[in-house]
C-alpha atoms as a PDB file:
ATOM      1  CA  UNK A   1      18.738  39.271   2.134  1.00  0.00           C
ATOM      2  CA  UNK A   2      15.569  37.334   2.618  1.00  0.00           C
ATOM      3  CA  UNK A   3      15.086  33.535   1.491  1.00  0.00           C
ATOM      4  CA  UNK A   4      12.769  32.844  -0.901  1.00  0.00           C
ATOM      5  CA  UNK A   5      10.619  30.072  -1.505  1.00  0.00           C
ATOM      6  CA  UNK A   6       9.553  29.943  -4.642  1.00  0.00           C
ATOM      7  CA  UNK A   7      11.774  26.698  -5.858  1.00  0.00           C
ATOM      8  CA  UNK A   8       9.837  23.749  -3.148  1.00  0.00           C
ATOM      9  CA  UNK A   9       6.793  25.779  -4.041  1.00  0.00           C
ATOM     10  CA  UNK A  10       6.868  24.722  -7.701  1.00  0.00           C
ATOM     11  CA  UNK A  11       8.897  21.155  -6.390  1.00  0.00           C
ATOM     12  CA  UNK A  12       5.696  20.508  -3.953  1.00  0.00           C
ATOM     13  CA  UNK A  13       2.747  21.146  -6.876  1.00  0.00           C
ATOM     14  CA  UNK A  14       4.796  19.108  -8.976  1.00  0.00           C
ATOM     15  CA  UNK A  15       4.884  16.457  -7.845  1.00  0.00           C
ATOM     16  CA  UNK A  16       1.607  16.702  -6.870  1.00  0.00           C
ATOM     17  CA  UNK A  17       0.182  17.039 -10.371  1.00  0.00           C
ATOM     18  CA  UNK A  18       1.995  14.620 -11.566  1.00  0.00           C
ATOM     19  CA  UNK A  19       0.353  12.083  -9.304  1.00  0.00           C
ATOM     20  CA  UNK A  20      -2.872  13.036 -10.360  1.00  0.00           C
ATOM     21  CA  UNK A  21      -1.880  13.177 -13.952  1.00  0.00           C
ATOM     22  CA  UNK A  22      -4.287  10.234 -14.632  1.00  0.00           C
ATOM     23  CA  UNK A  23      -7.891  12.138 -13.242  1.00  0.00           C
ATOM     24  CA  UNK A  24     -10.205  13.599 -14.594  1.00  0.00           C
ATOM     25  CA  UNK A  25     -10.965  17.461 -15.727  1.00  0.00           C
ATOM     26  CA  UNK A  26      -9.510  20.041 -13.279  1.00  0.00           C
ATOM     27  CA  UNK A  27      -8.689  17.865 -10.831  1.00  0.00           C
ATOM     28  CA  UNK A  28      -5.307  16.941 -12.952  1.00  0.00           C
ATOM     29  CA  UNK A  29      -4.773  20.439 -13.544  1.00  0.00           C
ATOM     30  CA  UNK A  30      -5.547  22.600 -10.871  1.00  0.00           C
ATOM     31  CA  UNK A  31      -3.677  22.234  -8.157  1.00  0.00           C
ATOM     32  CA  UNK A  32      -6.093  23.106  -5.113  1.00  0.00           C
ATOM     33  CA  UNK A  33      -8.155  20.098  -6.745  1.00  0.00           C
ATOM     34  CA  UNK A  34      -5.331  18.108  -7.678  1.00  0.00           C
ATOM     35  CA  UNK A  35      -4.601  17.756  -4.056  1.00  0.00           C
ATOM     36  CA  UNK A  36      -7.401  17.290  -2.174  1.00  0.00           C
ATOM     37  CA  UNK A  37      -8.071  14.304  -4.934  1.00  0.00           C
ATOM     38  CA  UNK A  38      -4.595  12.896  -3.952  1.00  0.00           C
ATOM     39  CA  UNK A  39      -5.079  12.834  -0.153  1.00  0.00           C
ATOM     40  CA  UNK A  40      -8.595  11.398  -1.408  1.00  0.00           C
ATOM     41  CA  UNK A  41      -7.298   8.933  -3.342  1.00  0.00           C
ATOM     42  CA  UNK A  42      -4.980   7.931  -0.305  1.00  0.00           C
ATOM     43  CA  UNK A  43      -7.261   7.446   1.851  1.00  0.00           C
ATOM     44  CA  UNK A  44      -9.153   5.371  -0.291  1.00  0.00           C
ATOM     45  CA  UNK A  45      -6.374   2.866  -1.586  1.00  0.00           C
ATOM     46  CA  UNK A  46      -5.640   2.696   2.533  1.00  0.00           C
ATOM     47  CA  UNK A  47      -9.044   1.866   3.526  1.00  0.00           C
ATOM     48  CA  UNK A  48      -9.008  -0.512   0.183  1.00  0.00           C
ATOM     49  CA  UNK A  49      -5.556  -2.484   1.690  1.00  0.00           C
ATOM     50  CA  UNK A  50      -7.984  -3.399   5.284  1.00  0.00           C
ATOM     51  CA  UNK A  51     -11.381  -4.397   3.061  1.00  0.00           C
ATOM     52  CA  UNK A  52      -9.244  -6.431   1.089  1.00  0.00           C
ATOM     53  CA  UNK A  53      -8.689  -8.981   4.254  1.00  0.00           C
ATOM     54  CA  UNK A  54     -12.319  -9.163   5.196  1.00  0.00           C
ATOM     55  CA  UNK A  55     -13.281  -9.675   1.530  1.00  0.00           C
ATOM     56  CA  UNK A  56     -10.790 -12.909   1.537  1.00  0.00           C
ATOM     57  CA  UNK A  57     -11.954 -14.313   4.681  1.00  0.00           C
ATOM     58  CA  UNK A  58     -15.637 -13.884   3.040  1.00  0.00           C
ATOM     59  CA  UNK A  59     -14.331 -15.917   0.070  1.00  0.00           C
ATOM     60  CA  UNK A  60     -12.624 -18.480   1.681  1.00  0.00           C
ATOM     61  CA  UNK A  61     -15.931 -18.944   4.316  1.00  0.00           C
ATOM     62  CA  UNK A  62     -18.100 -19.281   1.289  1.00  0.00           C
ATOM     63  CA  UNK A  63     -15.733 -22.171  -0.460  1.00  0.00           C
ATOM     64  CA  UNK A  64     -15.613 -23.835   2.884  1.00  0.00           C
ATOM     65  CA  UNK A  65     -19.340 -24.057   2.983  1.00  0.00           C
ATOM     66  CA  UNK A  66     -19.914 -24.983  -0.518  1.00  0.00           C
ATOM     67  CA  UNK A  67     -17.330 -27.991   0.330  1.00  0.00           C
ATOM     68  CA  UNK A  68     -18.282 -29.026   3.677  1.00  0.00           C
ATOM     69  CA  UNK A  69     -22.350 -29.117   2.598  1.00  0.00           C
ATOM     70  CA  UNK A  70     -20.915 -31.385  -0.296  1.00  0.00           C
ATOM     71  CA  UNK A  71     -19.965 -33.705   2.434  1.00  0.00           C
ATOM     72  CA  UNK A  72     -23.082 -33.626   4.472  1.00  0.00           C
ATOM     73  CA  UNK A  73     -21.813 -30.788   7.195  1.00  0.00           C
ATOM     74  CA  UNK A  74     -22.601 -27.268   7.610  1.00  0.00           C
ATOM     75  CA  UNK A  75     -19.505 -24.732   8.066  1.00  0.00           C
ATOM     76  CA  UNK A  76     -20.451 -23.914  11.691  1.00  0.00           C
ATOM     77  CA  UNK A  77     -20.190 -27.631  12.381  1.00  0.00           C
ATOM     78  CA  UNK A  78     -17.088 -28.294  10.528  1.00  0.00           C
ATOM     79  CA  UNK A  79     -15.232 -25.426  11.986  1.00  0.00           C
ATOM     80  CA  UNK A  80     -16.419 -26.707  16.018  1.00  0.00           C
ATOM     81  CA  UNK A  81     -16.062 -30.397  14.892  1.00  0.00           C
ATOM     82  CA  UNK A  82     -12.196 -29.121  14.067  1.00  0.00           C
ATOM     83  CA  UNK A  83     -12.039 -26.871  17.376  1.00  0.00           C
ATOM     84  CA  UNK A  84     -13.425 -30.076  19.482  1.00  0.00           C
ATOM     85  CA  UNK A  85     -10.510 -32.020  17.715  1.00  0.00           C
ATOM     86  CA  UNK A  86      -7.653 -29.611  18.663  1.00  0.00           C
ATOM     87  CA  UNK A  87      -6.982 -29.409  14.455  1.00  0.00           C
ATOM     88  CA  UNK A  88      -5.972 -25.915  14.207  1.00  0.00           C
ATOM     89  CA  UNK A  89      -5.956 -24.939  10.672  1.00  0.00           C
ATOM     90  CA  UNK A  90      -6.465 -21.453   8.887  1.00  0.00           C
ATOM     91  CA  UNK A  91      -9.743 -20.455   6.948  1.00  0.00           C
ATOM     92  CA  UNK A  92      -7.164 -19.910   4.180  1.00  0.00           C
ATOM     93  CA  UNK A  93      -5.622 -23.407   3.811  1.00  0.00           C
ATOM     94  CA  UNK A  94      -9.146 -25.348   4.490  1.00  0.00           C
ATOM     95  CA  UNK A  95     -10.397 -23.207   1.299  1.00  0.00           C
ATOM     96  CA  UNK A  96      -7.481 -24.143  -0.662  1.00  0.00           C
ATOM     97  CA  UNK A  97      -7.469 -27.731   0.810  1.00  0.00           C
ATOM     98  CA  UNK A  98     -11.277 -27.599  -0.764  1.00  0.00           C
ATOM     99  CA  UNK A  99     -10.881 -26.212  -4.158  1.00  0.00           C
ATOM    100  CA  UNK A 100      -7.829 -28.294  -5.055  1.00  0.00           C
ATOM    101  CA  UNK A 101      -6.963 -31.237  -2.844  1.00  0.00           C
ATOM    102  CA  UNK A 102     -10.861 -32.402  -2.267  1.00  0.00           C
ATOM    103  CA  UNK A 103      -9.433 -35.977  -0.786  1.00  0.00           C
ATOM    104  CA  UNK A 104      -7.653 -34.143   1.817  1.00  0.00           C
ATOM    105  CA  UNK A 105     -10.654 -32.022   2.626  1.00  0.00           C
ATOM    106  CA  UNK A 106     -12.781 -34.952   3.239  1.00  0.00           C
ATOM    107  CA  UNK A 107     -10.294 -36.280   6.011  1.00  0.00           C
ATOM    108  CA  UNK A 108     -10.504 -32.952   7.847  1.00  0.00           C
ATOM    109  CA  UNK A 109     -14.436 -33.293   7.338  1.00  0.00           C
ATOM    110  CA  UNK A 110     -14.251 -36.693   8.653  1.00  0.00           C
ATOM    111  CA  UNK A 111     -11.959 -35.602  11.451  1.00  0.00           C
ATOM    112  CA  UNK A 112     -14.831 -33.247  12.391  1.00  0.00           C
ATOM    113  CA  UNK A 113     -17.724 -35.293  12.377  1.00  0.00           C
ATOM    114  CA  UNK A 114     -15.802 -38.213  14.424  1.00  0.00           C
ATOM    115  CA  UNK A 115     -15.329 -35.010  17.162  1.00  0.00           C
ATOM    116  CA  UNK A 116     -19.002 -34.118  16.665  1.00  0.00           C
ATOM    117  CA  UNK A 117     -20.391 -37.798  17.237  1.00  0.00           C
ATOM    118  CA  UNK A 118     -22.029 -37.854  13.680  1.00  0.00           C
END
């Protein structure tokens, strides 16, 4: 007796469809389509997961700036000012530091221009 496969066939485009129950047209109901638009979509939402860290970092630069030119420094000379100082602190905290604790951005600002000599 041979085995038949018909059962993880239908299991496979299943599930399939069902993930691409949301798109568009044929692509939600042809199954061809329907899975080269889920390996698509993959591929997208994991290239999306390693933008989303650069996109931050560009954020967080751009609040820096804003703050630091506020205080009379540029961000490349707040950031060596800080490296000259041996003050090792994260793009991500200095941004929050500058949106909501602007006190406590001003004393790593002044930290940076005593290491600069300004």
């Amino acid at each position: 007796m041979r085995v038949k496969n018909a059962v993880n066939s239908k299991k496979k485009k299943r599930r399939i469809l069902k993930f691409a129950k949301g798109f568009r047209g044929s692509l939600s109901r042809q199954y061809t389509l329907a899975r080269q638009s889920y390996y698509r979509a993959l591929k997208f939402s994991f290239d999306g997961r390693r933008n989303k860290k650069g996109d931050f970092r560009k954020v967080w630069v751009t609040r820096i700036n804003i703050a630091a030119r506020n205080e009379g420094l540029k961000y490349s000379e707040l950031i060596h000012g800080l490296k000259l100082a041996s003050v090792s602190v994260n793009r991500k905290m200095l941004a929050e530091l500058a949106v909501n604790d602007v006190d406590g951005f001003k004393e790593f600002v002044n930290i940076a221009k005593t290491a600069l000599g300004k």
